[in-house]
Protein backbone atom coordinates (compact mmCIF):
# COMPACT_ATOMS: atom_id res chain seq x y z
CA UNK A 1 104.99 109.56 59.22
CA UNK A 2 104.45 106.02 60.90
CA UNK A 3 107.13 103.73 59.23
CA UNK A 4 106.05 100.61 57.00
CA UNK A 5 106.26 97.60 57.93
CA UNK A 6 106.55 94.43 55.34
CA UNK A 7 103.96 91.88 55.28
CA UNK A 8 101.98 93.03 58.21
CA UNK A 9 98.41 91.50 57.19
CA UNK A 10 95.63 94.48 57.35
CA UNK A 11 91.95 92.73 56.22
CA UNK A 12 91.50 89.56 54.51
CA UNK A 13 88.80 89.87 51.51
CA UNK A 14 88.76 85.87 50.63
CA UNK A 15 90.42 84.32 48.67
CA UNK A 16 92.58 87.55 48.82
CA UNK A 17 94.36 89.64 51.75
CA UNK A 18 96.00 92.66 51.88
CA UNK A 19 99.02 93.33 53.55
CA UNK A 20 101.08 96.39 54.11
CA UNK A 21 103.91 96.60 51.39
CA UNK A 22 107.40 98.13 52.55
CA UNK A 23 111.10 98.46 51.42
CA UNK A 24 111.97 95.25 50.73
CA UNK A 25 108.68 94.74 48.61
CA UNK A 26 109.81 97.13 45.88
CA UNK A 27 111.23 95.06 43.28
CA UNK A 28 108.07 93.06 43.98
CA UNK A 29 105.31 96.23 43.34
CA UNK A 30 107.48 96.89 40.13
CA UNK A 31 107.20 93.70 38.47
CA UNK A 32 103.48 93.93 39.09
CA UNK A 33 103.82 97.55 37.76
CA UNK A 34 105.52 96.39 34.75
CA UNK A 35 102.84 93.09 34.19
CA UNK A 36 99.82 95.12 34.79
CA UNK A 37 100.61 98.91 32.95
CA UNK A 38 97.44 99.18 31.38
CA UNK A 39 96.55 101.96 34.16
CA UNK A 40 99.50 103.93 33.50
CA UNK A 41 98.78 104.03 30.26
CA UNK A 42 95.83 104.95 30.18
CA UNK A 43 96.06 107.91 32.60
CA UNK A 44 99.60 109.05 31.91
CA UNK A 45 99.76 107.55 28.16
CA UNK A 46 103.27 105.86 28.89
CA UNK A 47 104.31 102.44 30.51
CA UNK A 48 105.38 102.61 34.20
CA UNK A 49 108.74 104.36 34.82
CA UNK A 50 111.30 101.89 36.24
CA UNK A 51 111.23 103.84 39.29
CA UNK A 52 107.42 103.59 39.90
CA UNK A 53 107.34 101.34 42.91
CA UNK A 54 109.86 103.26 44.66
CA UNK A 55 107.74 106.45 44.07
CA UNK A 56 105.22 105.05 45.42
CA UNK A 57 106.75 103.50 48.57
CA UNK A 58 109.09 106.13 49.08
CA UNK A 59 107.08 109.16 47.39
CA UNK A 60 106.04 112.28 49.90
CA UNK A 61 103.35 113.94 50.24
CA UNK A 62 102.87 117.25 48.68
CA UNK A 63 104.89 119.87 51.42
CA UNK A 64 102.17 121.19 54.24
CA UNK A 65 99.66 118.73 53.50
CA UNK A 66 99.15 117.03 57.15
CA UNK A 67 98.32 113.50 57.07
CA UNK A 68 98.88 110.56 59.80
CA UNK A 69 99.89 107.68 57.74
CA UNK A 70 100.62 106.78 54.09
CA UNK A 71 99.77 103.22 53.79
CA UNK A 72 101.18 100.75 50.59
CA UNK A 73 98.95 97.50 50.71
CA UNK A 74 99.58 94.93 48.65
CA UNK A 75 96.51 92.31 47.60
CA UNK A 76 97.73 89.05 47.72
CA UNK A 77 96.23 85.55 46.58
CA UNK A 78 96.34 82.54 47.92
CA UNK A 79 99.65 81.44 46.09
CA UNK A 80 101.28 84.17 47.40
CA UNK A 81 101.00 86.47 44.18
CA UNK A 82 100.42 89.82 44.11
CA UNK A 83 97.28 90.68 42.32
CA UNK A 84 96.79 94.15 42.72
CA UNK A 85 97.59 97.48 45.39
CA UNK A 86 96.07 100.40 46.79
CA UNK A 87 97.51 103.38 48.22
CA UNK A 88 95.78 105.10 51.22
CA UNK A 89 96.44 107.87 53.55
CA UNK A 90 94.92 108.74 56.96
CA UNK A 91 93.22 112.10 58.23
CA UNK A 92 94.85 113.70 54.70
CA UNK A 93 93.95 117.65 55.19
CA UNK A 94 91.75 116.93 58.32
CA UNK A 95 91.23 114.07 60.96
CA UNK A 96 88.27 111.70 59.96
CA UNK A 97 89.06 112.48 56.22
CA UNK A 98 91.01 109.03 54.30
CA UNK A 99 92.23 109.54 50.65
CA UNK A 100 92.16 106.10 48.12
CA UNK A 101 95.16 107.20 45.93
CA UNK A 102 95.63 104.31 43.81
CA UNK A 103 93.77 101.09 43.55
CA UNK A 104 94.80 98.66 40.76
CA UNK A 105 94.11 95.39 40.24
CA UNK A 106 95.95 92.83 37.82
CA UNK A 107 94.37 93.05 34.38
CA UNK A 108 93.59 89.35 34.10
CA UNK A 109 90.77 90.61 36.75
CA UNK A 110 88.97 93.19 35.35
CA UNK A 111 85.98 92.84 34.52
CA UNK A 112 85.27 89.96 36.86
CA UNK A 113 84.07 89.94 40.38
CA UNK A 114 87.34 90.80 42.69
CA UNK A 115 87.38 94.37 42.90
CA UNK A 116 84.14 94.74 44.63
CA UNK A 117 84.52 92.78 47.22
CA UNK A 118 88.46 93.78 47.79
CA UNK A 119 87.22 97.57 47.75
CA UNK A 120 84.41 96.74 50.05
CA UNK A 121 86.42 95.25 52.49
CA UNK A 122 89.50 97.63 52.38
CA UNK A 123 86.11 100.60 52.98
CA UNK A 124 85.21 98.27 56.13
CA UNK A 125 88.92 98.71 57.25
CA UNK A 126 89.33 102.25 56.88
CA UNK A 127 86.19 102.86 58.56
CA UNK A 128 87.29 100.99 61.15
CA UNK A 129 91.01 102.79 61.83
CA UNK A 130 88.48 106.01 61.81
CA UNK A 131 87.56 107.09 58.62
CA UNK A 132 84.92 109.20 58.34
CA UNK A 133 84.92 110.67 54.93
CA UNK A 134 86.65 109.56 51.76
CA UNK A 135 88.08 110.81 49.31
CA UNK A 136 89.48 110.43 45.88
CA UNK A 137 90.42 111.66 42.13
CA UNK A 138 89.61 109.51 38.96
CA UNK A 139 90.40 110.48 35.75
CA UNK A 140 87.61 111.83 33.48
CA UNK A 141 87.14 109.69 30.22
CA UNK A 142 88.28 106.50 32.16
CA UNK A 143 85.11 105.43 31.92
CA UNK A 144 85.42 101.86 34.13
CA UNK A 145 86.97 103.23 37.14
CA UNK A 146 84.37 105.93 36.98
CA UNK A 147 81.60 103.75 36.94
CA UNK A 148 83.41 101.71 39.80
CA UNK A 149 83.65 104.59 41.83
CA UNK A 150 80.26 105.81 41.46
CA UNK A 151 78.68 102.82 42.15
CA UNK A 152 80.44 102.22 45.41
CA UNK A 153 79.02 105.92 45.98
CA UNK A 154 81.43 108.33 45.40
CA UNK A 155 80.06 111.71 44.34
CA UNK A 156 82.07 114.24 42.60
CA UNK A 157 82.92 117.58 44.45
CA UNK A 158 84.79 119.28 41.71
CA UNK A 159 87.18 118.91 38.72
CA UNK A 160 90.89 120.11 38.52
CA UNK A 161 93.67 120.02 35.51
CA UNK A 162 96.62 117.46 36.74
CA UNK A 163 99.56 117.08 34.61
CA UNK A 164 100.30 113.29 34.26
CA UNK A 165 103.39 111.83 32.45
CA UNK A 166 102.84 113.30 29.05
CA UNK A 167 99.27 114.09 29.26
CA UNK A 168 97.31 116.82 31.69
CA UNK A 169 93.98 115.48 33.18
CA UNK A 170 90.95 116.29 34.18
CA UNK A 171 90.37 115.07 37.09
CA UNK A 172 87.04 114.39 39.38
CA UNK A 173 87.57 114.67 42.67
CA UNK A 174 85.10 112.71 44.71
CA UNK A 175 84.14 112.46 48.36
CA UNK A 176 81.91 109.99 50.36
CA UNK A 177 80.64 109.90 53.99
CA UNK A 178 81.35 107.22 56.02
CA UNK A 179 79.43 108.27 58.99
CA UNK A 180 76.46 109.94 57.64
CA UNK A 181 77.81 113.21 57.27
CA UNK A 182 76.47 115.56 54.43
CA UNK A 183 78.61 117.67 52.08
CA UNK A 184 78.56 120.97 53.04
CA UNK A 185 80.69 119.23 56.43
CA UNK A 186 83.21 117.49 53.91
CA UNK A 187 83.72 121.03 52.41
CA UNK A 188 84.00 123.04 55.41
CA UNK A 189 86.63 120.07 56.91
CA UNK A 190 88.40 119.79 53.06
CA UNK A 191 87.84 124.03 51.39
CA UNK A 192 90.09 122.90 48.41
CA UNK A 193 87.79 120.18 46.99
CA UNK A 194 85.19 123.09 47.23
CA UNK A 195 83.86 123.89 43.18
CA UNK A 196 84.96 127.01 43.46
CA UNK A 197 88.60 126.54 45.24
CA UNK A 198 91.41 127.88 43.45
């Protein structure tokens, strides 16, 4: 795994940019964990754990799942204040194929006109560093980031139980091509998102 590296700037969406989040940024992810919990508690039905950012800077990967790199970005204004984060991983399963694992943005922003545009450009990034398909899980019944997701043309490959915090989820796993490719590819580069995949 490539190590992080603090503050490197990745894409600029304005008036935001994103920059790669690393050690030292951990108190900083868990204050905006702590400001912002709606997400957790929505999908996991508790607040964020004190240890969340850590998990999430410092959380592996599930053991033999190859992947290049596990990227932390941070969305930053132009004060300097952290207004939301996404975590992405490279060729996850299979060169070409990007997973979005988290993308959250600051409450005081939903429902206005910054996640488009931040998610646009972050897609423009990742197809740049090589993406060629994406993928992702949302949770069913969370009806917003559904729509998001769908709407930026996502399309769902198949559904699977996850256990998360005191709830279990079902969960839509969704894929998108980047480069034109159709679905059967996806599924013959990525056999577990197939519908009928153990």
């Amino acid at each position: 795994m490539t190590a992080i590296r603090s503050g490197i700037e990745v894409f600029r969406a304005p008036p935001f940019h994103a920059a790669e989040l690393g050690l030292a940024d951990t108190p900083r992810l868990q204050r905006f964990f702590d400001a912002n919990p709606e997400y957790f508690l929505t999908i996991t039905g508790e607040p964020p754990t004190p240890q969340e950012a850590d998990a999430e800077i410092n959380g592996a990967l599930p053991d033999g799942w190859p992947y290049t790199k596990k990227w932390i970005l941070g969305f930053v204004d132009e004060h300097d204040a952290l207004i939301g984060m996404a975590n992405v991983v490279s060729d996850l399963l299979a060169p070409g194929v990007w997973h979005v694992g988290l993308f959250i943005l600051a409450t005081r922003l939903h429902g206005g006109d910054a996640a488009a545009p931040l998610y646009d450009r972050m897609e423009a990034w990742m197809r740049a560093e090589g993406a060629q398909w994406l993928r992702l899980g949302v949770v069913r019944g969370n009806v917003r980031a559904e729509r998001f997701w769908e709407r930026r043309g996502f399309v769902e490959m198949r559904e699977r139980q996850v256990p998360m915090g005191v709830r279990k989820n079902a969960v839509r796993v969704m894929a998108k091509p980047l480069a034109g490719g159709a679905m059967n590819d996806y599924l013959a580069r990525i056999p577990r998102d197939r519908p009928d995949a153990a």
